[in-house]
C-alpha atoms as a PDB file:
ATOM      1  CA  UNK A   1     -45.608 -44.582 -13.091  1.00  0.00           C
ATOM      2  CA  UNK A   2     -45.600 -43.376  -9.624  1.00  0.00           C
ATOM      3  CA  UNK A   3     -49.300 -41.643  -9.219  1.00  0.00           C
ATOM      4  CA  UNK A   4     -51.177 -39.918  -6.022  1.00  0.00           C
ATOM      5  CA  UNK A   5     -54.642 -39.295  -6.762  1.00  0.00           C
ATOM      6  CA  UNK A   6     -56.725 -37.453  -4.396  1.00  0.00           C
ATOM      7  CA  UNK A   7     -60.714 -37.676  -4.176  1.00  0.00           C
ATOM      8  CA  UNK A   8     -59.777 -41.004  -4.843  1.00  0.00           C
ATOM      9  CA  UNK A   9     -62.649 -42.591  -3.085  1.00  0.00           C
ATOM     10  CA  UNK A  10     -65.137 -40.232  -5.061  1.00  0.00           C
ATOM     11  CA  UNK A  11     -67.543 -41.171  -8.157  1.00  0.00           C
ATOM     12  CA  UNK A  12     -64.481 -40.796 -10.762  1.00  0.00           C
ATOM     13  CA  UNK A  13     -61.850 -41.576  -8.343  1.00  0.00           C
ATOM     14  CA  UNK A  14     -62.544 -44.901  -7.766  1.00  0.00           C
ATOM     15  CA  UNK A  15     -63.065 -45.567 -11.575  1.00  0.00           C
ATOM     16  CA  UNK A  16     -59.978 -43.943 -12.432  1.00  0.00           C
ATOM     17  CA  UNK A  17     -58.305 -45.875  -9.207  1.00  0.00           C
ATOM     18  CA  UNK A  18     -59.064 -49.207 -10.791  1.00  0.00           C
ATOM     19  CA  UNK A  19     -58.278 -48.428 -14.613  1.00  0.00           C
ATOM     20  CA  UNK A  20     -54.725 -47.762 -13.612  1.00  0.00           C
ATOM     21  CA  UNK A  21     -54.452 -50.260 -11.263  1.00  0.00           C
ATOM     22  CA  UNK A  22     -55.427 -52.195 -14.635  1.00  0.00           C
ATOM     23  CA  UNK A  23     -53.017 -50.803 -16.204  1.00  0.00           C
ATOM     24  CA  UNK A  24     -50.015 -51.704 -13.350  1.00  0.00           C
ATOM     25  CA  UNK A  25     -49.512 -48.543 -12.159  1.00  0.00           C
ATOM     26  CA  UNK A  26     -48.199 -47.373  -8.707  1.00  0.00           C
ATOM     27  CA  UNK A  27     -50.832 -45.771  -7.065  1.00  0.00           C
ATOM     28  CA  UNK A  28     -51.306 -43.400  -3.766  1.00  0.00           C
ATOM     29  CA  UNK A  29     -54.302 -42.110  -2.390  1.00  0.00           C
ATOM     30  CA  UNK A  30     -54.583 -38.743   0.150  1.00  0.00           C
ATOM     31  CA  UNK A  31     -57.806 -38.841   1.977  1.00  0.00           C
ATOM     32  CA  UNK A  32     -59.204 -37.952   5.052  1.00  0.00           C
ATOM     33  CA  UNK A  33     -59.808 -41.264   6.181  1.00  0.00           C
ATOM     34  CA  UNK A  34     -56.670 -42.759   4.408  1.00  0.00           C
ATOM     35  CA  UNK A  35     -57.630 -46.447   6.776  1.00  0.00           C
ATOM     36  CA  UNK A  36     -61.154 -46.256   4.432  1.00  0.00           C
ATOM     37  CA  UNK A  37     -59.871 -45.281   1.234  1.00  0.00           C
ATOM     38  CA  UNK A  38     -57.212 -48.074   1.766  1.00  0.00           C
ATOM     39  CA  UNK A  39     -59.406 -50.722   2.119  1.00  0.00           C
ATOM     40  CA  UNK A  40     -61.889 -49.819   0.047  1.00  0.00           C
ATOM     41  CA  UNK A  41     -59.285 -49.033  -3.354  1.00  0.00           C
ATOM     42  CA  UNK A  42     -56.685 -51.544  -2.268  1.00  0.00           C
ATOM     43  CA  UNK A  43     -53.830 -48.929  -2.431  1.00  0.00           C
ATOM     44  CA  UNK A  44     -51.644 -47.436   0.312  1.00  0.00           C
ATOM     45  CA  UNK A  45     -53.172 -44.293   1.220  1.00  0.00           C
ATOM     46  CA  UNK A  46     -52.483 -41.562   3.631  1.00  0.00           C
ATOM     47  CA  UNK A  47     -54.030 -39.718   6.562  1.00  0.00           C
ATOM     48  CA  UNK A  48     -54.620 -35.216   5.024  1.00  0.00           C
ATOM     49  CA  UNK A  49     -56.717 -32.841   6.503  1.00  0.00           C
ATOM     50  CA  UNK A  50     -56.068 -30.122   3.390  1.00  0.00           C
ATOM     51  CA  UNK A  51     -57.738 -27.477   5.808  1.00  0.00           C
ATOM     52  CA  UNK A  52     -54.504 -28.130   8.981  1.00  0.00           C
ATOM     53  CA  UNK A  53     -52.400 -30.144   7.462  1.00  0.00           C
ATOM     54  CA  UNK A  54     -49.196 -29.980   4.698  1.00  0.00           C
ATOM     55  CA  UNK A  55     -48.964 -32.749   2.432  1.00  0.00           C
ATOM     56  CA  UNK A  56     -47.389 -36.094   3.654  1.00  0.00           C
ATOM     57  CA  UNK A  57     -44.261 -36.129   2.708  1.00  0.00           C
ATOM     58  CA  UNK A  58     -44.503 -40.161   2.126  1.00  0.00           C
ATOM     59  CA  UNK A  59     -46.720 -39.808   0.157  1.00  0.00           C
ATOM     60  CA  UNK A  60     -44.918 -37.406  -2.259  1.00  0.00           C
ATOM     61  CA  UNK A  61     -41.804 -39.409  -2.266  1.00  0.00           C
ATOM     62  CA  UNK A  62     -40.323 -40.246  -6.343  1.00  0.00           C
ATOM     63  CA  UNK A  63     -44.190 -39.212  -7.372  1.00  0.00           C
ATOM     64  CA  UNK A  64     -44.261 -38.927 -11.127  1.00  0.00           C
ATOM     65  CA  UNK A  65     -48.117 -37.604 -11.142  1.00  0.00           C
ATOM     66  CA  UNK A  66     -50.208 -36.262  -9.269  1.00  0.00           C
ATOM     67  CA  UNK A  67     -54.379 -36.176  -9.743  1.00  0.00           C
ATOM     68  CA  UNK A  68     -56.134 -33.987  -8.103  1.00  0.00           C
ATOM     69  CA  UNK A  69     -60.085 -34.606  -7.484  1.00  0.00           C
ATOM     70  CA  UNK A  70     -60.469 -33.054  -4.040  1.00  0.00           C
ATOM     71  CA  UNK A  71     -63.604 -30.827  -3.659  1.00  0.00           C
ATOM     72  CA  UNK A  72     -66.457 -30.786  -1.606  1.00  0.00           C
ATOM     73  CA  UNK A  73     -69.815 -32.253  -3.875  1.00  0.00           C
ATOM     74  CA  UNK A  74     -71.405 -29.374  -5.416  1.00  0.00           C
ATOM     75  CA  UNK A  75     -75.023 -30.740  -5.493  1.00  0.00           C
ATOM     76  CA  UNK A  76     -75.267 -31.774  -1.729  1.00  0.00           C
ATOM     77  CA  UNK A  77     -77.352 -28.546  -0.274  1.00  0.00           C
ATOM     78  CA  UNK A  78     -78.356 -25.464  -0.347  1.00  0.00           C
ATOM     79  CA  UNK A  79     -75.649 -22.886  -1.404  1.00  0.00           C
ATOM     80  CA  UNK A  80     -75.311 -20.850   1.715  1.00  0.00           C
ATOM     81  CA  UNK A  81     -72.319 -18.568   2.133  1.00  0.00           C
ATOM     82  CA  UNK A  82     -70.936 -21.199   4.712  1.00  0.00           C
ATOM     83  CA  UNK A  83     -71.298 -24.169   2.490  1.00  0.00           C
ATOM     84  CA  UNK A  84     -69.547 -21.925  -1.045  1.00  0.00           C
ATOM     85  CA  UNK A  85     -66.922 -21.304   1.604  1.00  0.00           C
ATOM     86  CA  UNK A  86     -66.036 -24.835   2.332  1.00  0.00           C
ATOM     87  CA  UNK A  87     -66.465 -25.958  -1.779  1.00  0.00           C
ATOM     88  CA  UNK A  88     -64.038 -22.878  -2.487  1.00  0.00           C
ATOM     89  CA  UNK A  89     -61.638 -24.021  -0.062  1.00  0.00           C
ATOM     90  CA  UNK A  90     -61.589 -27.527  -0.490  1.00  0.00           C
ATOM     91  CA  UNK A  91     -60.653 -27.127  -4.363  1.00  0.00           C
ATOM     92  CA  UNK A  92     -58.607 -23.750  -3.923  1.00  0.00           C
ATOM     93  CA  UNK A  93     -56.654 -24.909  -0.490  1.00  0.00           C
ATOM     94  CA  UNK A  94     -56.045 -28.451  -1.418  1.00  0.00           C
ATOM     95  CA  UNK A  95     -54.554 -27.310  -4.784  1.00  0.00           C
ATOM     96  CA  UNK A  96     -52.343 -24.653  -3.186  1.00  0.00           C
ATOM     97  CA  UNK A  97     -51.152 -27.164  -1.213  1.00  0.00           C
ATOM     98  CA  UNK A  98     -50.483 -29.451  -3.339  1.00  0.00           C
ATOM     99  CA  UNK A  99     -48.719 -27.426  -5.558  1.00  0.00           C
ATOM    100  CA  UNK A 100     -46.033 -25.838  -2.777  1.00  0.00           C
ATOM    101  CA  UNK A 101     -45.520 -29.506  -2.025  1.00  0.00           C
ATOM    102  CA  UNK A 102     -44.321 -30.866  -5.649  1.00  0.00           C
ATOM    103  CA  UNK A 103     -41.595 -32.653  -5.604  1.00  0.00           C
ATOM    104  CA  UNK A 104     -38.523 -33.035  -7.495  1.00  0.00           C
ATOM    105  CA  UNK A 105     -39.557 -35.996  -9.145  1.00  0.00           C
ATOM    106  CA  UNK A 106     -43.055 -34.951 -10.659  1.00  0.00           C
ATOM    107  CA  UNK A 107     -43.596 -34.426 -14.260  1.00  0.00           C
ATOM    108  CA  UNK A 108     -47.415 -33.507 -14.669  1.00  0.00           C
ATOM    109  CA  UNK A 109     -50.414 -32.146 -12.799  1.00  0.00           C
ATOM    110  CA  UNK A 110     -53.858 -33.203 -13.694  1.00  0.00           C
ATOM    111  CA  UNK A 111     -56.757 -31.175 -12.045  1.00  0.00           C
ATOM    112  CA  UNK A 112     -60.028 -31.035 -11.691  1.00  0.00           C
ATOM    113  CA  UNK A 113     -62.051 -28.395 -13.226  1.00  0.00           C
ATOM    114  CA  UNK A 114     -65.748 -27.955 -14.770  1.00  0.00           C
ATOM    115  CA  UNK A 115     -67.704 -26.575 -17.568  1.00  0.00           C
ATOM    116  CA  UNK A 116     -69.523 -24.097 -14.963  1.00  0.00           C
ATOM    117  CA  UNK A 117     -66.005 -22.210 -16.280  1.00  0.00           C
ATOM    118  CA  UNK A 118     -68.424 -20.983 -19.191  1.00  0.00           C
ATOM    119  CA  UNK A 119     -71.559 -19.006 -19.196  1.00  0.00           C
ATOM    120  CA  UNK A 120     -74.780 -20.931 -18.466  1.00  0.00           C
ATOM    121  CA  UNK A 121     -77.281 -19.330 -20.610  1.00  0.00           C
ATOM    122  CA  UNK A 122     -78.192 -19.205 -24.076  1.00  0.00           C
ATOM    123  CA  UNK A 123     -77.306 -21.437 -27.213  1.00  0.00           C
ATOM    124  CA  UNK A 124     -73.624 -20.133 -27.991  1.00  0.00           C
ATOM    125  CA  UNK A 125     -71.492 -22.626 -28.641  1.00  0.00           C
ATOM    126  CA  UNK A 126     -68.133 -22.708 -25.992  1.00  0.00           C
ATOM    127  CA  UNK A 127     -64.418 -24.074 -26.503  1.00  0.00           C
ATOM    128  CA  UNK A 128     -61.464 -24.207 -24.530  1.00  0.00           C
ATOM    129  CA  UNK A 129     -60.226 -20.619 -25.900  1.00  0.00           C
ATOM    130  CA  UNK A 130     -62.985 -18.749 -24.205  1.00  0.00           C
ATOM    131  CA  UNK A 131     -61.558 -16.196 -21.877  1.00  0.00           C
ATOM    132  CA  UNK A 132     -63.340 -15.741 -18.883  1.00  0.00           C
ATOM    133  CA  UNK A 133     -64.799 -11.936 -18.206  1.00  0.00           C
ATOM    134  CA  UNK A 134     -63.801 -10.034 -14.785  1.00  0.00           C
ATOM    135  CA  UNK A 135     -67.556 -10.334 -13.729  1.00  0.00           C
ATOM    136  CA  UNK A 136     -68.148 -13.892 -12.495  1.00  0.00           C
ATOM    137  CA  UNK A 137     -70.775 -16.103 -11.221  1.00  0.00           C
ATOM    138  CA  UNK A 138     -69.683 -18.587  -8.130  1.00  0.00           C
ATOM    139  CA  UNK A 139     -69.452 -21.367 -10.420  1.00  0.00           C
ATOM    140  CA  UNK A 140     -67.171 -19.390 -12.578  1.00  0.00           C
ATOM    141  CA  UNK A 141     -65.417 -17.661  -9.912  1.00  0.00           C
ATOM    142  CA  UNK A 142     -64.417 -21.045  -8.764  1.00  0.00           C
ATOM    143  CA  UNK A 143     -63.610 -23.038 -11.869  1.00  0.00           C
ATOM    144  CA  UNK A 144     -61.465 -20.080 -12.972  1.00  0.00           C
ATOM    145  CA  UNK A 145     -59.715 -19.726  -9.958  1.00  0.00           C
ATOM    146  CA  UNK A 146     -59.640 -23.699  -9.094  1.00  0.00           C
ATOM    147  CA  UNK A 147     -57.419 -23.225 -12.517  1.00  0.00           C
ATOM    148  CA  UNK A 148     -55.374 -20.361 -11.566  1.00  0.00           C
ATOM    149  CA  UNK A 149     -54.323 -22.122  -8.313  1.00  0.00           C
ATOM    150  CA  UNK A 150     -53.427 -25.606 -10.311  1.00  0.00           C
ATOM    151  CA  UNK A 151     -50.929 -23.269 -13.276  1.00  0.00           C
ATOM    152  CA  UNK A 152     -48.703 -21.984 -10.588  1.00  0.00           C
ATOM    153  CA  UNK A 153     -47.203 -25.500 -10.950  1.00  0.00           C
ATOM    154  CA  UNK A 154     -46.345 -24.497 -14.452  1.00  0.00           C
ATOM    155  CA  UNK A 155     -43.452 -22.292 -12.608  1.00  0.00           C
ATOM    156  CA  UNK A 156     -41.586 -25.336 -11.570  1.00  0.00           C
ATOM    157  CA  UNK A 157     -41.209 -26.451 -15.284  1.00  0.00           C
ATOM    158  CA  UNK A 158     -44.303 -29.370 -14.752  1.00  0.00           C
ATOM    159  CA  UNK A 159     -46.664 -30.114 -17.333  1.00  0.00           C
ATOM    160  CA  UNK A 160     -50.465 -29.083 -16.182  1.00  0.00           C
ATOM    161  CA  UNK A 161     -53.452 -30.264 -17.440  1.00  0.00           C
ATOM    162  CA  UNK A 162     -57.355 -28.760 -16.272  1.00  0.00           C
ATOM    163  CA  UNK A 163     -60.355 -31.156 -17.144  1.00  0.00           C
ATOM    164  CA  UNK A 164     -63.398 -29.330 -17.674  1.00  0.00           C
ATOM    165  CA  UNK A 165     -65.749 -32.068 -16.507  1.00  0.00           C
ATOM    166  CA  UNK A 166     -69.407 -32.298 -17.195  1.00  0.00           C
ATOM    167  CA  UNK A 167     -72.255 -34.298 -16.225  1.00  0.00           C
ATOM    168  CA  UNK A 168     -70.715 -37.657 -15.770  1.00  0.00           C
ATOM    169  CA  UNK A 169     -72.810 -40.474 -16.974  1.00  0.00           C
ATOM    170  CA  UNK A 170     -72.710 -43.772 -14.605  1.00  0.00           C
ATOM    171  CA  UNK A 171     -72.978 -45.324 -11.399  1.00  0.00           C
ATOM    172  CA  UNK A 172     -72.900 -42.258  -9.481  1.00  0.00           C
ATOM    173  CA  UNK A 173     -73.241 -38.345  -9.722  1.00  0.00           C
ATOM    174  CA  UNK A 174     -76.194 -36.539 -11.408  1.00  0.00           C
ATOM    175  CA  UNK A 175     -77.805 -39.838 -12.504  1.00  0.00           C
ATOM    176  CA  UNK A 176     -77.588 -41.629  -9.328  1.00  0.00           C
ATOM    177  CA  UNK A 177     -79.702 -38.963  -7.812  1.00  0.00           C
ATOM    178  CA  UNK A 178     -82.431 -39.147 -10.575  1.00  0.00           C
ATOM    179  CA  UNK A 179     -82.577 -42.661 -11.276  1.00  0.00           C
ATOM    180  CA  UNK A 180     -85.177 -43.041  -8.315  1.00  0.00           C
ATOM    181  CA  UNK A 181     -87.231 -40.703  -9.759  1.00  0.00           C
ATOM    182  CA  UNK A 182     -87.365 -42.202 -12.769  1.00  0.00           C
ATOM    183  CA  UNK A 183     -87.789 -45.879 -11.865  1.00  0.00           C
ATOM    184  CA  UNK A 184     -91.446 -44.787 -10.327  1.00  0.00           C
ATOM    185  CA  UNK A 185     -92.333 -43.180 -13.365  1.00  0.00           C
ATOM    186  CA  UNK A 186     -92.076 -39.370 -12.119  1.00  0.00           C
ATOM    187  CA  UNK A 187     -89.007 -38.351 -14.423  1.00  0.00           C
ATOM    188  CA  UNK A 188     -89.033 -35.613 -16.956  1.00  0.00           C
ATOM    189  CA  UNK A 189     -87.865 -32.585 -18.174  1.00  0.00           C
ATOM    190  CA  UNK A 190     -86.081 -29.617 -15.467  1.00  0.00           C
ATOM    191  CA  UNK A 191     -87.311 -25.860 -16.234  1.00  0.00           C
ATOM    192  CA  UNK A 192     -88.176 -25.563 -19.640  1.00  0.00           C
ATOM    193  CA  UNK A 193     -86.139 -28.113 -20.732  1.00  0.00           C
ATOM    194  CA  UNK A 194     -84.099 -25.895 -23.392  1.00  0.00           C
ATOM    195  CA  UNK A 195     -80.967 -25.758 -21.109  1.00  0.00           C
ATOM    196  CA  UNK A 196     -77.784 -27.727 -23.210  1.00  0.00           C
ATOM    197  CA  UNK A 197     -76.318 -30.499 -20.734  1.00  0.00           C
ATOM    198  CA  UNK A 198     -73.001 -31.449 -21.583  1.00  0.00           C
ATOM    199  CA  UNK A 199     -72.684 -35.444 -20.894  1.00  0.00           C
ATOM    200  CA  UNK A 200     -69.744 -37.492 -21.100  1.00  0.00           C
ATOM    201  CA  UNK A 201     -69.812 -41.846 -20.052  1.00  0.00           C
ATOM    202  CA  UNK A 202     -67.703 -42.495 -17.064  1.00  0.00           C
ATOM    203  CA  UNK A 203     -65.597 -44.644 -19.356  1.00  0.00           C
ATOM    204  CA  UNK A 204     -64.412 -42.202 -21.280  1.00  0.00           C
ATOM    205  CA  UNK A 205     -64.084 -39.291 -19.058  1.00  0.00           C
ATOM    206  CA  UNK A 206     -61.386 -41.699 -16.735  1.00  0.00           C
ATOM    207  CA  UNK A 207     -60.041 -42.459 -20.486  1.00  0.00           C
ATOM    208  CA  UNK A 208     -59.186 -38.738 -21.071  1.00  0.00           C
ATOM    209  CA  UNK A 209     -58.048 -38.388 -17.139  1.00  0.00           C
ATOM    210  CA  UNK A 210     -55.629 -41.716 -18.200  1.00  0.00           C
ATOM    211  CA  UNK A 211     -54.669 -39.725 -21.282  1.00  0.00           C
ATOM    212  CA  UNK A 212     -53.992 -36.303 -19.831  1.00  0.00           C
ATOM    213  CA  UNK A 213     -51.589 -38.075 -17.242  1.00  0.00           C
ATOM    214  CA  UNK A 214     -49.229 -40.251 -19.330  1.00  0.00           C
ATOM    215  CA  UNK A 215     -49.912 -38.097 -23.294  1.00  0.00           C
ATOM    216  CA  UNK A 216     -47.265 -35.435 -23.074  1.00  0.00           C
ATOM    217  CA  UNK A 217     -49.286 -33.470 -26.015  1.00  0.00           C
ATOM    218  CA  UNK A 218     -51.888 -32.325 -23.478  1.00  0.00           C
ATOM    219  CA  UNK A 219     -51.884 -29.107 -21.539  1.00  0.00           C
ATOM    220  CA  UNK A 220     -53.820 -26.434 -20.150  1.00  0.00           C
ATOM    221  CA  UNK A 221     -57.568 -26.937 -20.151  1.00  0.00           C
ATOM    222  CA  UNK A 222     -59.662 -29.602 -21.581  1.00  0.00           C
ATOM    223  CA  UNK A 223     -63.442 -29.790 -21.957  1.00  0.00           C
ATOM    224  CA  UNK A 224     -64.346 -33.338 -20.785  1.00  0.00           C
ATOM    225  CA  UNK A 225     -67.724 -33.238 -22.610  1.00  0.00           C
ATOM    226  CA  UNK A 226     -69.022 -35.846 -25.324  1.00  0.00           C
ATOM    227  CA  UNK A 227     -69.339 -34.115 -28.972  1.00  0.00           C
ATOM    228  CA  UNK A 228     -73.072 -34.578 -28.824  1.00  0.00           C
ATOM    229  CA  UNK A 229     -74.446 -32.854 -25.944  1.00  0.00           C
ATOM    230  CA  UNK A 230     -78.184 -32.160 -26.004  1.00  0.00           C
ATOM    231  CA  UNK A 231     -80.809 -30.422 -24.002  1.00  0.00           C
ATOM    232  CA  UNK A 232     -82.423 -31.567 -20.765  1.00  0.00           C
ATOM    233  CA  UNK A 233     -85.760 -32.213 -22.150  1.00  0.00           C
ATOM    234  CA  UNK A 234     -83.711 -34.801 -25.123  1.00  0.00           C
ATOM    235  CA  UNK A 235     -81.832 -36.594 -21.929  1.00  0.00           C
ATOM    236  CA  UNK A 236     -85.175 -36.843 -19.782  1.00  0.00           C
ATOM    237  CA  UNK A 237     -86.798 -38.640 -22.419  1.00  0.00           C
ATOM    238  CA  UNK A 238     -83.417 -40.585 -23.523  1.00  0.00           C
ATOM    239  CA  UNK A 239     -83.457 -41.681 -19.547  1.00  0.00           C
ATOM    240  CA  UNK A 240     -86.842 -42.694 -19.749  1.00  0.00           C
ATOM    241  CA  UNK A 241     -86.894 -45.243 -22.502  1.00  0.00           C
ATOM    242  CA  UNK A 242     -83.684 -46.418 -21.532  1.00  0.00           C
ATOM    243  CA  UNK A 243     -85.062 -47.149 -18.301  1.00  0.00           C
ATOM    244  CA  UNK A 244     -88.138 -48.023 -20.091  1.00  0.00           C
ATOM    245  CA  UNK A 245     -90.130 -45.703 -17.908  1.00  0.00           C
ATOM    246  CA  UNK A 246     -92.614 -42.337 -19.190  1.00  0.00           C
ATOM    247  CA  UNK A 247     -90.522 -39.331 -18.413  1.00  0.00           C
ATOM    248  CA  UNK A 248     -93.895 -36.660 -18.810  1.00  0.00           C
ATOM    249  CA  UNK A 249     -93.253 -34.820 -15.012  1.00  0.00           C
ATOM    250  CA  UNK A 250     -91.530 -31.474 -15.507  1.00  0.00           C
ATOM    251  CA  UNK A 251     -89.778 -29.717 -12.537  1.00  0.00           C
ATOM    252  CA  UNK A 252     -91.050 -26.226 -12.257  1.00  0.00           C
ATOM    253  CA  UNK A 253     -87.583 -23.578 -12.164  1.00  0.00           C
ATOM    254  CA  UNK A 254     -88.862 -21.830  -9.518  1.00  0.00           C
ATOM    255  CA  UNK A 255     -89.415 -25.199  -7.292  1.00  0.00           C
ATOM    256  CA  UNK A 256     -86.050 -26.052  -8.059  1.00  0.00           C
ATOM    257  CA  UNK A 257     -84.856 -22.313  -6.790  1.00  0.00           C
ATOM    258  CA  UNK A 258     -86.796 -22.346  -3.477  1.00  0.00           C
ATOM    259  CA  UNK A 259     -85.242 -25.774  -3.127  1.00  0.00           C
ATOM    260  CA  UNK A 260     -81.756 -25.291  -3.442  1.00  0.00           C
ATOM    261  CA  UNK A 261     -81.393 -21.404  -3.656  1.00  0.00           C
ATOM    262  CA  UNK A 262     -77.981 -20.979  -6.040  1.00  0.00           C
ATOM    263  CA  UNK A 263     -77.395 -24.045  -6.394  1.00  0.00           C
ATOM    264  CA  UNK A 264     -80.475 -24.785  -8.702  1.00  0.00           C
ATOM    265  CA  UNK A 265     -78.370 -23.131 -11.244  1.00  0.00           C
ATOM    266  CA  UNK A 266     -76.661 -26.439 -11.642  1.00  0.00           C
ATOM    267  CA  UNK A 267     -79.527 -27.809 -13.231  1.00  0.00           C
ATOM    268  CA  UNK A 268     -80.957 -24.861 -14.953  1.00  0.00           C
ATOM    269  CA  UNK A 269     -78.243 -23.309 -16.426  1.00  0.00           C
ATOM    270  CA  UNK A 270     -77.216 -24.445 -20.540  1.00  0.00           C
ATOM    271  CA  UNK A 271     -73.703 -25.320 -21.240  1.00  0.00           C
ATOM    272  CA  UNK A 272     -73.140 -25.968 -24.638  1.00  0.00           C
ATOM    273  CA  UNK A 273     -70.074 -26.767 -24.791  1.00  0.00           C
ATOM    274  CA  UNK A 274     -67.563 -28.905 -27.423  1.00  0.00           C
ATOM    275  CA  UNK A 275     -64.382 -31.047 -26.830  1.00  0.00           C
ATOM    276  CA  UNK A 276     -62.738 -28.727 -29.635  1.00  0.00           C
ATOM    277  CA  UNK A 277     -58.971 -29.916 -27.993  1.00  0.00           C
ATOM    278  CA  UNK A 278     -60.030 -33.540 -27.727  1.00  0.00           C
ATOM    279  CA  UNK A 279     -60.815 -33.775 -31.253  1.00  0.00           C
ATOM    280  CA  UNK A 280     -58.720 -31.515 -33.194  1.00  0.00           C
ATOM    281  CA  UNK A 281     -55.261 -31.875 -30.806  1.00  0.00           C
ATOM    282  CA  UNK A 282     -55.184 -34.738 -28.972  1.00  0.00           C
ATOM    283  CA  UNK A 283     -57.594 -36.991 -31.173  1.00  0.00           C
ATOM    284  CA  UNK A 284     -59.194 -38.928 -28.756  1.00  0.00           C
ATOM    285  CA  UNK A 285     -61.309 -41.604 -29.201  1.00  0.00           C
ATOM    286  CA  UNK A 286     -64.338 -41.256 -27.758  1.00  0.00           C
ATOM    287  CA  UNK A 287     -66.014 -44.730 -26.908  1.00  0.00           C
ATOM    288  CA  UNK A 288     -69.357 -43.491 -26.442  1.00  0.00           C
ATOM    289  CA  UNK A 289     -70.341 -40.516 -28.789  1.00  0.00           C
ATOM    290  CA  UNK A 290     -74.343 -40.671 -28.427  1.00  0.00           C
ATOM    291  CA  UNK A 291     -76.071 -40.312 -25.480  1.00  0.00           C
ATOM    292  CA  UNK A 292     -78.704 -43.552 -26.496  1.00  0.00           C
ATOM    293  CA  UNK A 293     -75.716 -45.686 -26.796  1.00  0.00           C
ATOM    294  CA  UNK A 294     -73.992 -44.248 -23.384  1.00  0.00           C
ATOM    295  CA  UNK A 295     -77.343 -44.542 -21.852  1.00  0.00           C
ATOM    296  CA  UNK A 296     -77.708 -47.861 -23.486  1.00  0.00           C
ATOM    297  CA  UNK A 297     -74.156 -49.237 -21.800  1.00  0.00           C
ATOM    298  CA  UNK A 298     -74.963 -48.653 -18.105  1.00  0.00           C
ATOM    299  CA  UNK A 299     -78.673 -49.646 -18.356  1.00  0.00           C
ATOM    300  CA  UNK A 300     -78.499 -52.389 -20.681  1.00  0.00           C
ATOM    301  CA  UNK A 301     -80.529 -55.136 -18.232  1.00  0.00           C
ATOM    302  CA  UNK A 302     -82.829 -52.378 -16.903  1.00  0.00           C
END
């Protein structure tokens, strides 16, 4: 298959870069710095500005698939109306975009999406048929419209498929930022530690990505989320002793708030959320099920 991935050079691009590479597939890259992304993935990429420029046309040309991970990173900074502005566009534009441009050839969309789709309080349990309500919080207001944007494809008779990411276990993201913290001891619990964190391994979230692109049976949105999920004060202390490290420091909310302002709500807020079309339609396989055996994988000489 023919495939142009954007975000390639991102935390999940890169994996999902190599696995089809593995897997002797054609692949394209649109980046900013399409000379970087190049070198770095060993794949021909080219030069897009989504904010000035229309897609390359090269780089459309007898495209099969096309993944889209584009989006500015959510946890760098303090949610100020200039910085929601450029994460809006960057998902919302680039999509557009990419859609207008489809050509002739392509078969199936795969886009990015989240679980911050849902609501992030409380203990209700969330699947892929929730519908969202008219009044929205940013994070919804994005992942609903980031979704809206990517089914206009739909029109032109291609297959589209949203993944509903969330927290990616491995060698970047979430954990990346926290392993520091928990190497010198000072880990622990965020808030009360009640909020539901929805985890998946990095293995198996490319593996669903892999699976959404070349499975004909999937459509429409899929929650990216291991079946287990469990609640930040479980994971602190799962990090810890995988890490072999005490994990006794709780965050205060309200530090967290006068930190990062909005975007605190990324850590605060409880998603519990199940992988209802994973299982029951599409039955994947998931490699890593528990979160001691995920944690387990990627820290096993730690």
């Amino acid at each position: 298959m023919i495939i142009l991935i954007t975000g390639a050079t991102g935390f999940i691009g890169r994996h999902l870069v190599q696995r089809l590479q593995r897997e002797h597939h054609t692949v394209r890259i649109l980046s900013r710095d399409g000379k970087h992304a190049s070198q770095t993935l060993n794949a021909p990429a080219f030069d897009w500005d989504y904010a000035t420029q229309d897609v390359p046309a090269e780089a459309l040309h007898d495209c099969q698939i096309i993944i889209n991970l584009m989006g500015e990173n959510l946890g760098n900074g303090r949610w100020t109306e200039a910085r929601k502005h450029e994460i809006y566009a960057s998902r919302i534009l680039s999509t557009r975009k990419l859609v207008a441009a489809a050509p002739e050839s392509l078969h199936t969309f795969v886009c990015g999406s989240a679980i911050g789709i849902y609501p992030g309080a409380g203990d209700d349990l969330y699947d892929e048929s929730y519908a969202v309500p008219e009044r929205l919080s940013f994070m919804q207001t994005l992942c609903h419209d980031w979704e809206q944007e990517a089914s206009r494809i739909e029109h032109s008779k291609v297959r589209r498929v949203s993944i509903r990411t969330g927290v990616v276990l491995g060698d970047g993201g979430m954990l990346k930022k926290l392993l520091p913290i928990f190497r010198m001891g000072l880990g622990g619990s965020v808030g009360n530690g009640r909020q539901w964190l929805p985890w998946i391994h990095i293995d198996d979230l490319v593996s669903v990505f892999c699976e959404a692109a070349l499975d004909t049976r999937y459509h429409g949105p899929v929650n990216a989320v291991s079946p287990n999920p469990v609640r930040y004060r479980e994971f602190a202390t799962a990090l810890g002793k995988a890490l072999h490290r005490s994990a006794f420091f709780p965050t205060p909310a309200f530090i967290l708030k006068l930190a990062l302002g909005e975007a605190a709500a990324l850590a605060l807020n409880s998603y519990h959320i199940t992988p209802k079309r994973l299982l029951e339609y599409y039955d994947f396989k998931f490699k890593f099920v528990h979160l001691s055996e995920a944690l387990a994988d990627l820290f096993a000489e730690s």
